[in-house]
Structures are given as C-alpha cells and as structure tokens.
Protein backbone atom coordinates (compact mmCIF):
# COMPACT_ATOMS: atom_id res chain seq x y z
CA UNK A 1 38.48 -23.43 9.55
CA UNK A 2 35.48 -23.78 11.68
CA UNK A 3 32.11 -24.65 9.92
CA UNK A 4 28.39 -24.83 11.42
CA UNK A 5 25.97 -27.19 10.23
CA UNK A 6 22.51 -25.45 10.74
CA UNK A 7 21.41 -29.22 9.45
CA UNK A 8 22.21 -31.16 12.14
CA UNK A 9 18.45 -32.46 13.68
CA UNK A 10 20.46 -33.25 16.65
CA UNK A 11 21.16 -29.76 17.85
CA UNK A 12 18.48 -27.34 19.26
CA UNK A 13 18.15 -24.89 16.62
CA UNK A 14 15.18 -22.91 15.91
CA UNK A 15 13.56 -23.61 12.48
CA UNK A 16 14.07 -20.18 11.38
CA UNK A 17 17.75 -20.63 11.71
CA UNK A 18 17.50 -23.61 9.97
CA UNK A 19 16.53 -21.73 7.08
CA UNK A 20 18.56 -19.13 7.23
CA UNK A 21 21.28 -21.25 6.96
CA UNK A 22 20.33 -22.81 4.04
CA UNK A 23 20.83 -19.47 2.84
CA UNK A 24 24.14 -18.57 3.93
CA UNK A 25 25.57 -22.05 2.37
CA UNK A 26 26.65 -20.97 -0.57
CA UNK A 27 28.05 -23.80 -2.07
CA UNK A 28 25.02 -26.04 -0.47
CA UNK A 29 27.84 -28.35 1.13
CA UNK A 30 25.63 -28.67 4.12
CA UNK A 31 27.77 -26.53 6.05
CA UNK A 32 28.11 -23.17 6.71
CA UNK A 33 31.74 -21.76 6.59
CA UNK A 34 33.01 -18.61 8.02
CA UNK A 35 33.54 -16.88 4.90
CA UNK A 36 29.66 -18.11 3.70
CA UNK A 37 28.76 -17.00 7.64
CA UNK A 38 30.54 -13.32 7.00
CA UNK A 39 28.74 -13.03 3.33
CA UNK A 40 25.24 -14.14 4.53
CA UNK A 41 25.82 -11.55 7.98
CA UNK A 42 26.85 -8.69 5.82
CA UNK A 43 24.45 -9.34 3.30
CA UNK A 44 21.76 -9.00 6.03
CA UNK A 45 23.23 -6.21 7.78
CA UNK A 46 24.04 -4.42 4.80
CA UNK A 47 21.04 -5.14 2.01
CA UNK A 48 21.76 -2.65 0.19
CA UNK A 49 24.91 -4.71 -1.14
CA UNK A 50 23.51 -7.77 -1.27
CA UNK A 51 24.33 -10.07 -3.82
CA UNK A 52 22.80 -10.19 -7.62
CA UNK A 53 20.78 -12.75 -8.06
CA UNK A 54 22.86 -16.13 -9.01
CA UNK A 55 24.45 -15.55 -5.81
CA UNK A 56 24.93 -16.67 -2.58
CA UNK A 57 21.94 -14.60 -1.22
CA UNK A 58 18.48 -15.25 -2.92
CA UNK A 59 15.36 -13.21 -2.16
CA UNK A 60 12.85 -16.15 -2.96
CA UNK A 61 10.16 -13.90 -1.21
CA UNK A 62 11.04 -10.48 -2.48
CA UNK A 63 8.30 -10.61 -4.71
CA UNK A 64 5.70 -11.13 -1.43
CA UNK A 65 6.96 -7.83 0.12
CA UNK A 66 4.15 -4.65 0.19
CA UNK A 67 5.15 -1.33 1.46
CA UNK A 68 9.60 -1.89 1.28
CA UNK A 69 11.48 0.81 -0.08
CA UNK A 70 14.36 0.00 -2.50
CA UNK A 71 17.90 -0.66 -0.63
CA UNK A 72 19.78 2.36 0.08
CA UNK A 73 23.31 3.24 0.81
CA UNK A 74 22.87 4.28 4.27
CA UNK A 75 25.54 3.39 6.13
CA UNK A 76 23.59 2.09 9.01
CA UNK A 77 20.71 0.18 7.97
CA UNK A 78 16.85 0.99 9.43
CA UNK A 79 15.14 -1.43 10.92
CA UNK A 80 13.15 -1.67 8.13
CA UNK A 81 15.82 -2.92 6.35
CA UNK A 82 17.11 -4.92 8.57
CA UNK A 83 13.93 -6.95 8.39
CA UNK A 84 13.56 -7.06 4.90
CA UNK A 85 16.68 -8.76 4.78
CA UNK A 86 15.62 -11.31 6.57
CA UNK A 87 11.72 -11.87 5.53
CA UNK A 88 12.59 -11.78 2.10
CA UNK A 89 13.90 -15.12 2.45
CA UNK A 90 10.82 -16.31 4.49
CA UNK A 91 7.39 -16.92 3.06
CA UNK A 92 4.95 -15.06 4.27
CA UNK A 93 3.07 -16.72 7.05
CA UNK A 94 1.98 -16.34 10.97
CA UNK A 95 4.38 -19.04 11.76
CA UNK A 96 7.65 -17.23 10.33
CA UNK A 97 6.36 -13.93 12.20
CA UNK A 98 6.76 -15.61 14.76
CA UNK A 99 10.05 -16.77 14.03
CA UNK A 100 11.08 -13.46 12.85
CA UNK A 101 9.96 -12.25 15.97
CA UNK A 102 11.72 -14.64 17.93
CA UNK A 103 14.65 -14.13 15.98
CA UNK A 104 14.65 -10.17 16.50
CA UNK A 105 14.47 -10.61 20.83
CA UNK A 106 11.98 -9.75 23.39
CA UNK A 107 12.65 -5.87 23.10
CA UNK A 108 11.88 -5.56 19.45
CA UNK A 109 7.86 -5.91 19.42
CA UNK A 110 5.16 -7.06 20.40
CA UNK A 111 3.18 -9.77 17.89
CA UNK A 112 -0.51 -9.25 17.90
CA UNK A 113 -2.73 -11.58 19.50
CA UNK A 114 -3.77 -13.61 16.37
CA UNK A 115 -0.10 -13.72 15.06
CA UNK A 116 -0.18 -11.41 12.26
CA UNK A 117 1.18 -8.23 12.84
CA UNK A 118 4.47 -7.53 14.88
CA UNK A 119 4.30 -3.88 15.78
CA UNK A 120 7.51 -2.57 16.79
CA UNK A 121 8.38 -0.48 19.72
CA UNK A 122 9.21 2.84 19.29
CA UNK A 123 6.48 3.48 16.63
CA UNK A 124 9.05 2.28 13.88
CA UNK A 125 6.37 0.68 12.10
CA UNK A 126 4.34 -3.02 11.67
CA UNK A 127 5.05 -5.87 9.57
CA UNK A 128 2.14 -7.93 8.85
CA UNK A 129 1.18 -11.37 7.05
CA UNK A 130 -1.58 -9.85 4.96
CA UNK A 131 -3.69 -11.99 2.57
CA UNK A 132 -4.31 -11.30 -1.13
CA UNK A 133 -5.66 -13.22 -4.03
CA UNK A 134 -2.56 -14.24 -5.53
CA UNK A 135 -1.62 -15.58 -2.18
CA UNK A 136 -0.11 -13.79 1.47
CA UNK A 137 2.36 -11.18 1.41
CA UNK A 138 4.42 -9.32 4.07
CA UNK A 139 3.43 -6.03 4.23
CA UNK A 140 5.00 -3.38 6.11
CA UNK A 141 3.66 -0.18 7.67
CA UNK A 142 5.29 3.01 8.80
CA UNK A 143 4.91 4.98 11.82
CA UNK A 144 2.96 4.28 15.06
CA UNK A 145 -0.49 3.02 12.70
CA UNK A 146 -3.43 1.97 14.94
C-alpha cells in the first residue's frame, strides 16, 4: 500500500499541504494512506458527508466562518462548498488566502492587492479574512459584490 508523508521537510511541499495532511492522517502515524487520502478527498469534495466530529476530519475553524450556508446534499458541490471544506481547517489569515488561493489554481480568482479578499471569477462570490473583536474570521460573500 502506498503512503505519502506530507511531513517530510525534505520534499517541496507547500505549507498548506502540509496542513492538510495533517488532516487527512487519521491515525496521526505521520503518514497519509490511501484509504486516509480517499476519506480526507471525499470529505472535501463531498462536505456535506463529512465526518462527525471525533473523526478523521476536524473543522478546527468552523467556528471562524461568516456568511457559509449549512452542508447540503447536492450532489455536486458549489464552490462555496468546496472552499469551506478546505478553510475550515485553516485559520483565518492573509497568509492561508494565499495558500488557499494557491491551492485553488491561477483560473479560480484573483486575491486583492492587500491579501484579503479572493474574489472569484465568474461573480461566484469573495472570501475574505475579515477582522472582529473576538479575533479574524473568514467571511464569505455572494454574487459579483463591489
């Protein structure tokens, strides 16, 4: 069985898969194997299934997220979604925007000048690193907002 191990400092992998993959290693071996890879995928492509918490997927950052509807049971997640499922495991912050953004490819949005606020082509919306008193949350916004 073939494993990853998004650990390794001696591979080129981007910090936000580095954290990902703590994620996806369920059993917190170190190592991420293909069953753990196929739960953590689905759970992101799918978050309306996602796992109860005390499972493999934990939404540390769920709690920091303005503006997300509930999961659904589309069968084909929104984009929304898609990035919920992946910034709820994120804190919010310019720097994992910017990851996020990275992470989502060139053709996904463009990230504002002072890196807080990816707006997505299309007019599908705008996720933001907004601050508040009890500390920054990511906040998303609908439509084509100006």
């Amino acid at each position: 069985m073939s494993q990853i191990n998004p650990f390794n400092a001696h591979t080129d992998i981007s910090p936000l898969v580095q954290k990902l993959g703590r994620h996806a290693d369920a059993n917190r071996d170190g190592h991420v194997s293909a069953p753990e890879f196929a739960e953590f995928l689905d759970n992101v492509l799918h978050p309306e299934r996602a796992a109860a918490p005390g499972g493999a997927m934990t939404s540390n950052y769920r709690d920091r997220m303005v503006g997300f509807d509930q999961p659904s049971n589309a069968s084909t997640p929104s984009v929304k979604a898609r990035i919920a499922a992946l910034a709820q495991h994120l804190s919010p912050s310019p720097e994992h925007l910017r990851q996020l953004a990275n992470g989502l490819g060139p053709n996904t949005g463009l990230l504002s000048a002072d890196g807080l606020t990816l707006r997505l082509t299309g007019g599908e919306g705008m996720l933001s690193v907004r601050e508040r008193a009890d500390g920054n949350v990511w906040q998303w916004l609908s439509g084509d907002v100006r």
